[in-house]
N, C-alpha and C. Protein backbone atom coordinates (compact mmCIF):
# COMPACT_ATOMS: atom_id res chain seq x y z
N UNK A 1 127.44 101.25 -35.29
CA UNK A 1 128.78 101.61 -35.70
C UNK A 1 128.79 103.09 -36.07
N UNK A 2 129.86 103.96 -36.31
CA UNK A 2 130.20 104.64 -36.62
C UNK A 2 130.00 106.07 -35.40
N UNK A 3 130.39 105.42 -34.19
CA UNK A 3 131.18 105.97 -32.82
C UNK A 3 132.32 105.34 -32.30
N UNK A 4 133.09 106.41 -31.75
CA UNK A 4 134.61 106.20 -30.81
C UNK A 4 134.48 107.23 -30.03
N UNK A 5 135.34 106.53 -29.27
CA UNK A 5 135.65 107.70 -28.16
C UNK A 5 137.15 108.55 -28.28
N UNK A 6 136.96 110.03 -27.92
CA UNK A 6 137.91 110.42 -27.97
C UNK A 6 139.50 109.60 -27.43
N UNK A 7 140.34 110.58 -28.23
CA UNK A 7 141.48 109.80 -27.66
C UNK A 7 141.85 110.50 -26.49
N UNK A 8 141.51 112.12 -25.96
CA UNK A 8 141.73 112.54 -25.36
C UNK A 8 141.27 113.14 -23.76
N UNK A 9 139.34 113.21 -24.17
CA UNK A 9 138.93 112.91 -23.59
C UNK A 9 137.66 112.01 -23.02
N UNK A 10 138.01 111.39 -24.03
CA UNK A 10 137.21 109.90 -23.52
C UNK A 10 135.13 109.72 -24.03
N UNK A 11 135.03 111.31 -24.39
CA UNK A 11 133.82 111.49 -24.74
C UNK A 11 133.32 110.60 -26.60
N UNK A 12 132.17 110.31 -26.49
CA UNK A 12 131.83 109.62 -27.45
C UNK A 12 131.86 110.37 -28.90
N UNK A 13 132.46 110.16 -29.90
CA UNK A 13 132.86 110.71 -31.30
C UNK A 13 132.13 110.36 -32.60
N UNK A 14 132.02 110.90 -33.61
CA UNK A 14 131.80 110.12 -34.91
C UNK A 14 133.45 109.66 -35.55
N UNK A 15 133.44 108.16 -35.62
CA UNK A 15 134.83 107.50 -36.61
C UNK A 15 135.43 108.55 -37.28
N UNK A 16 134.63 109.07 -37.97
CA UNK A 16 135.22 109.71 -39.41
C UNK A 16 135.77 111.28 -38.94
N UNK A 17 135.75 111.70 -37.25
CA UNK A 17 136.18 113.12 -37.24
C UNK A 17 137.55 113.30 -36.70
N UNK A 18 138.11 113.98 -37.66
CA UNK A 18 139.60 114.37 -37.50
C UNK A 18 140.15 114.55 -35.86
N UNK A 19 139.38 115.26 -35.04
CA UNK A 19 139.30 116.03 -34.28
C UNK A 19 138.47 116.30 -33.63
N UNK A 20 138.71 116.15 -32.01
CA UNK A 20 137.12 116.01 -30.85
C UNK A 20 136.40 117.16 -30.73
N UNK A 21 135.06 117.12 -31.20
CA UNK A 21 134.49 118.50 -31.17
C UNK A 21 134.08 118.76 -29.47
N UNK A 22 134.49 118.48 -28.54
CA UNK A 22 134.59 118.73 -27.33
C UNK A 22 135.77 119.47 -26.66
N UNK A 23 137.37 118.29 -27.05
CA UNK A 23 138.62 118.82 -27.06
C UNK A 23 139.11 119.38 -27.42
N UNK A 24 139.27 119.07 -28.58
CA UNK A 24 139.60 119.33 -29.66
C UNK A 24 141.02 118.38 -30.31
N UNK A 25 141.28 117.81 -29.57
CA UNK A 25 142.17 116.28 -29.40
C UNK A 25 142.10 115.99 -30.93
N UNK A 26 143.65 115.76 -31.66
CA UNK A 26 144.01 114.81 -32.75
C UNK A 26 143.53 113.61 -32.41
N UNK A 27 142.61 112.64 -33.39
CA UNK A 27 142.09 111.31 -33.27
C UNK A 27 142.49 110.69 -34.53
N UNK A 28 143.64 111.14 -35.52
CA UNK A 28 144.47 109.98 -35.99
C UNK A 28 145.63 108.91 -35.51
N UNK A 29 145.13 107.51 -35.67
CA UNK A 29 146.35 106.58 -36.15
C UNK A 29 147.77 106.94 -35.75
N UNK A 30 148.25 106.96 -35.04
CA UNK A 30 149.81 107.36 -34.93
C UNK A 30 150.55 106.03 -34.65
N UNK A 31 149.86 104.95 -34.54
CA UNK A 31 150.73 103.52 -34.20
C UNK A 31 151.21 103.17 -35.14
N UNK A 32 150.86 103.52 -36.04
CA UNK A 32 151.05 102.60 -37.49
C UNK A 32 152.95 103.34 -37.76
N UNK A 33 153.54 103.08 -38.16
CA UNK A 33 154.89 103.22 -38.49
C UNK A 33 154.98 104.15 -39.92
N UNK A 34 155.24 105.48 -40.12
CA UNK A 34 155.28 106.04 -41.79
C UNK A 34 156.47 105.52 -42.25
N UNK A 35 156.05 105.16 -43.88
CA UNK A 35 157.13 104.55 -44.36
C UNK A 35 157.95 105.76 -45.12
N UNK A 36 159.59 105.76 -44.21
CA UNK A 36 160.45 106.93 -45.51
C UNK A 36 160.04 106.27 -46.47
N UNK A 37 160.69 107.82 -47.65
CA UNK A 37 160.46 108.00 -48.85
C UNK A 37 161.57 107.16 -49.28
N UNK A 38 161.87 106.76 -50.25
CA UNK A 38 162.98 106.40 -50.93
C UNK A 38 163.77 107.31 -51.60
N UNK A 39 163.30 108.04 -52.01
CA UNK A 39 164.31 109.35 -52.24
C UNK A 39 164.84 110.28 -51.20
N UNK A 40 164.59 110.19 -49.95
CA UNK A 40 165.07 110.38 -48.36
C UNK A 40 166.05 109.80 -48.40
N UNK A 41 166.11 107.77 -47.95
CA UNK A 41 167.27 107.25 -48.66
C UNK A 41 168.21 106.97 -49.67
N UNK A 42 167.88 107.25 -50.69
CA UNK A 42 168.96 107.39 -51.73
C UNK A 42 169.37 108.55 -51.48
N UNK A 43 169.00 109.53 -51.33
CA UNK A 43 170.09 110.82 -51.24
C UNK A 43 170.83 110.94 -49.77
N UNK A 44 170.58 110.48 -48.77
CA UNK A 44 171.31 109.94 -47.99
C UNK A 44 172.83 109.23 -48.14
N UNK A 45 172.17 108.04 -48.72
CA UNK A 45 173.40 107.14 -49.43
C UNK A 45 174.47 107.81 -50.12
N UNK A 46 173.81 108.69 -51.46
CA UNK A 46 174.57 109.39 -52.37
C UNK A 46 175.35 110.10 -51.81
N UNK A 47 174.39 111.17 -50.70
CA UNK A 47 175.24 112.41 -50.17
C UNK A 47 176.31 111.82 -49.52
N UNK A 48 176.11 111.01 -48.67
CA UNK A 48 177.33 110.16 -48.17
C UNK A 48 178.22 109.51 -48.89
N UNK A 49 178.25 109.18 -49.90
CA UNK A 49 179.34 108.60 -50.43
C UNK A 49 179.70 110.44 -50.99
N UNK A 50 179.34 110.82 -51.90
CA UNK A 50 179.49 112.15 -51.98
C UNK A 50 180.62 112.55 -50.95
N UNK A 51 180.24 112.84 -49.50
CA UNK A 51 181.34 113.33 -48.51
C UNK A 51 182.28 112.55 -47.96
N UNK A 52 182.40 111.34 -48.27
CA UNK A 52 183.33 110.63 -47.84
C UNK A 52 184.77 110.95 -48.70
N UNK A 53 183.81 110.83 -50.23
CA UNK A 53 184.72 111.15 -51.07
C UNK A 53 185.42 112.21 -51.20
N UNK A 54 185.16 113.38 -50.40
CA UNK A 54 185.75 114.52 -50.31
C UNK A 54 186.79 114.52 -49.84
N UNK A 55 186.66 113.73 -48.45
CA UNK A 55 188.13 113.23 -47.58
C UNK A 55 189.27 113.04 -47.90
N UNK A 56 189.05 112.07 -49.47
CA UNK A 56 190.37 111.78 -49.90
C UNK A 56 190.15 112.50 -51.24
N UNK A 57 190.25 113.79 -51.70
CA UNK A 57 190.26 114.35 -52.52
C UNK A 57 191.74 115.02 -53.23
N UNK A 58 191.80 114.83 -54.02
CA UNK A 58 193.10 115.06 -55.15
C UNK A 58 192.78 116.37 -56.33
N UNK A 59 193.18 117.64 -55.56
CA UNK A 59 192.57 118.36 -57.14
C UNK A 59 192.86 118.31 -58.24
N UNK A 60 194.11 117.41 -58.14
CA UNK A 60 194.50 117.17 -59.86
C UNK A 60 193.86 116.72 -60.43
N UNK A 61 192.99 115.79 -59.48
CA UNK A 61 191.91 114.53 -60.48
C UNK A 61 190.60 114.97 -60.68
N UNK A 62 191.07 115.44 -62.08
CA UNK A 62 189.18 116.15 -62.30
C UNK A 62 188.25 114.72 -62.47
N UNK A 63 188.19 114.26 -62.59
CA UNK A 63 187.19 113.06 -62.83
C UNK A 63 186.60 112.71 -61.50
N UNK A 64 187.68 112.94 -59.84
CA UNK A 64 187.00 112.64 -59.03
C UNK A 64 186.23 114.19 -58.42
N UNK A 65 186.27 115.35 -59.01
CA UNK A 65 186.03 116.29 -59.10
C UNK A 65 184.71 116.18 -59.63
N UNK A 66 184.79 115.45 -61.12
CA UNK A 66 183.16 116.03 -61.93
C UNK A 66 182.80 114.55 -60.40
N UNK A 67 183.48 113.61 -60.24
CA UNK A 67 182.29 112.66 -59.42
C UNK A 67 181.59 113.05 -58.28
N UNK A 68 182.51 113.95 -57.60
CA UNK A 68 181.65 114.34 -56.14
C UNK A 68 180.47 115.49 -56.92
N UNK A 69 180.87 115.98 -57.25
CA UNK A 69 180.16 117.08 -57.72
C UNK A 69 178.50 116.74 -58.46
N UNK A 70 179.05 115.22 -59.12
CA UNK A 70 177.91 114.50 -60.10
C UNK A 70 176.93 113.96 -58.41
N UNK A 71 177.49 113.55 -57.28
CA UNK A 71 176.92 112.78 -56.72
C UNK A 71 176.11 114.10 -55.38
N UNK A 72 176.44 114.57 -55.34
CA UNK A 72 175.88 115.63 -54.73
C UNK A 72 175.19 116.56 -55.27
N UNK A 73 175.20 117.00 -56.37
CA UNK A 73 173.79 117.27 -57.05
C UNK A 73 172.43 116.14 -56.99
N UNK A 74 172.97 115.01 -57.27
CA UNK A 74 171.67 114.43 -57.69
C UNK A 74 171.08 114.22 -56.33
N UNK A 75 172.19 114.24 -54.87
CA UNK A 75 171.55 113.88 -53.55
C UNK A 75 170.80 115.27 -53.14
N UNK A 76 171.11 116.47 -53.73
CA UNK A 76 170.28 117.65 -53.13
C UNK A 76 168.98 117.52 -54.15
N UNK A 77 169.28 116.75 -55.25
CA UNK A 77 167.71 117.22 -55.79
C UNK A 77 167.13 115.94 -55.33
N UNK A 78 167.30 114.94 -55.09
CA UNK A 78 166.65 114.26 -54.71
C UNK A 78 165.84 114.32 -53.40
N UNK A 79 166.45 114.78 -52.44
CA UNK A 79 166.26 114.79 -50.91
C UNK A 79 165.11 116.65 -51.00
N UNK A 80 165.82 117.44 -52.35
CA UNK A 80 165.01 118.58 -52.54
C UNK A 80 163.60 117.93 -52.72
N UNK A 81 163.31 117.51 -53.75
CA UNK A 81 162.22 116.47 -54.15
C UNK A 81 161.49 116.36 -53.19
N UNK A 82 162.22 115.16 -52.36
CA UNK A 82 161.16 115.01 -51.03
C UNK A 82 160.80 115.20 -50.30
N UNK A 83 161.67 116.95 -50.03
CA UNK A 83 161.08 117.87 -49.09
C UNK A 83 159.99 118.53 -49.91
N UNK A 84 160.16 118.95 -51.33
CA UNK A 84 158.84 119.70 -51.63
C UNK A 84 157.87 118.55 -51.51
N UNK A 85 157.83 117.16 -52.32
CA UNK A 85 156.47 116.80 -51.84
C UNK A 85 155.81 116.54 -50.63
N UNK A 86 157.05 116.87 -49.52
CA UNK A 86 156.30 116.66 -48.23
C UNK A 86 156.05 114.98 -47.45
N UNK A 87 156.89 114.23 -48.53
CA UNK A 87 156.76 112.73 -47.79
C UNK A 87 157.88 112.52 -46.48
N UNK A 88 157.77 111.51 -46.12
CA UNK A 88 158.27 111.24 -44.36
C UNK A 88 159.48 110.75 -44.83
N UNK A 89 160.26 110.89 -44.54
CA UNK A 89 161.73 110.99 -44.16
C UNK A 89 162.38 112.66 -44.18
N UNK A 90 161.92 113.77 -43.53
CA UNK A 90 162.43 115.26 -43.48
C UNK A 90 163.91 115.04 -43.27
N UNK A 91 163.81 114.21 -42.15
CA UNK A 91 165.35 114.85 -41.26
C UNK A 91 166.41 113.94 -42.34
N UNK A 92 166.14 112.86 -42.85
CA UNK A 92 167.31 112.74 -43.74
C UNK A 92 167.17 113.26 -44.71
N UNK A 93 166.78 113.60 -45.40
CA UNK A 93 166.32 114.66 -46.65
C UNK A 93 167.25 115.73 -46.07
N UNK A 94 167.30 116.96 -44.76
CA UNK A 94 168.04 117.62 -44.67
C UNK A 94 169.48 117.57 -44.42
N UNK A 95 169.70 116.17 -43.81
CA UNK A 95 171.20 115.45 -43.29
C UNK A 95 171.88 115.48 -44.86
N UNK A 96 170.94 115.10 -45.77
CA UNK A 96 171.72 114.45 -47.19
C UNK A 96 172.14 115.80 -48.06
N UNK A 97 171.31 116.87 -47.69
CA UNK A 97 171.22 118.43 -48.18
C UNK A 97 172.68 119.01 -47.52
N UNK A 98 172.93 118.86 -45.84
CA UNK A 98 173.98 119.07 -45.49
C UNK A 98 175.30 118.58 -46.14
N UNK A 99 175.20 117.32 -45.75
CA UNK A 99 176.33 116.50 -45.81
C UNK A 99 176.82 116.90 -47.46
N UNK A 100 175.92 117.02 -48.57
CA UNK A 100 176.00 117.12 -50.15
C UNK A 100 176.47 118.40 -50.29
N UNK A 101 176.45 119.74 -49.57
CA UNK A 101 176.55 121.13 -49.73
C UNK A 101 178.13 120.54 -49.01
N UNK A 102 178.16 120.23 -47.88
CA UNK A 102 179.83 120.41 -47.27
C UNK A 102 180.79 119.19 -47.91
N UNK A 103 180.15 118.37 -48.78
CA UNK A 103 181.63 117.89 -49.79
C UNK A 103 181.44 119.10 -50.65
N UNK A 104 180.43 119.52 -51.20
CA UNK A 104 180.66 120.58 -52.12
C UNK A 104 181.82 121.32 -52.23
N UNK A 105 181.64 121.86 -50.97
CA UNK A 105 182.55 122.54 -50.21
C UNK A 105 184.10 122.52 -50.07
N UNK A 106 183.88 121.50 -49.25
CA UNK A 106 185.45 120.65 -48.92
C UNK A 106 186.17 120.56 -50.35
N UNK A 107 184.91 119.91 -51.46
CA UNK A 107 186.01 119.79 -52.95
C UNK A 107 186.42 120.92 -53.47
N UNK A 108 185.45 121.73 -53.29
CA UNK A 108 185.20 123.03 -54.78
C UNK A 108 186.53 124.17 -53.66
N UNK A 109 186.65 124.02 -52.55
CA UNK A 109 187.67 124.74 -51.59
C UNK A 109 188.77 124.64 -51.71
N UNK A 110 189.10 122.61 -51.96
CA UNK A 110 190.27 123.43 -51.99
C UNK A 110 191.09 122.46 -53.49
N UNK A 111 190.55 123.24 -54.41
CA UNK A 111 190.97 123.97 -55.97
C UNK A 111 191.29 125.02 -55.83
C-alpha cells in the first residue's frame, strides 16, 4: 500500500502526494460534492428578501426603511464572512453582496 497512479498520467505515485512529481497533475478528490457554507445561504435568503422588499417600497414608512436596510447589512456581512474565510459557496456569497448593495440602493434612492 501506499501507491496510485497518477490521475493524469497514469505513472505510479505515493497516496499521500498532492501532485505528480512527473506531471505535475492535481491528484485530489474532486468527486466528492463541497458542502456550501451556510452563511452563503442565509445571506442569499436575506439579501433576497432584502430586494424584493425594495420593489414595493414606501418612503414614508421608515420601519420598512430601518427593515431593508436591517436585512441587507446582516446579508453583506454574512456572505462578507464567507468570503473572508474562504468556504464554498463564493458565487452566492457575491449574488447576496449584489442583490443587498442594489436594494440598498433602490431604498436609500429614492428618499
Amino acid at each position: 500500500m501506499g501507491t496510485i497512479f497518477c490521475r493524469g498520467c497514469g505513472k505510479q505515485i505515493h497516496e499521500s502526494a498532492p501532485h505528480c512529481p512527473q506531471c505535475g497533475a492535481l491528484q485530489t478528490n474532486n468527486s466528492a460534492p463541497s458542502k456550501v457554507s451556510w452563511m452563503s445561504i442565509v445571506a442569499i435568503i436575506i439579501g433576497g428578501f432584502g430586494f424584493l422588499g425594495s420593489f414595493d417600497f414606501n418612503p414614508h414608512d421608515k420601519d420598512q426603511v430601518i427593515g431593508i436596510a436591517f436585512l441587507t447589512v446582516i446579508s453583506i456581512a454574512l456572505a462578507g464572512i464567507s468570503l473572508h474565510q474562504g468556504k464554498p459557496g463564493r458565487t452566492l456569497s457575491i449574488v447576496s453582496i449584489t442583490l443587498s448593495v442594489l436594494a440598498l440602493l433602490i431604498c436609500f434612492g429614492s428618499l
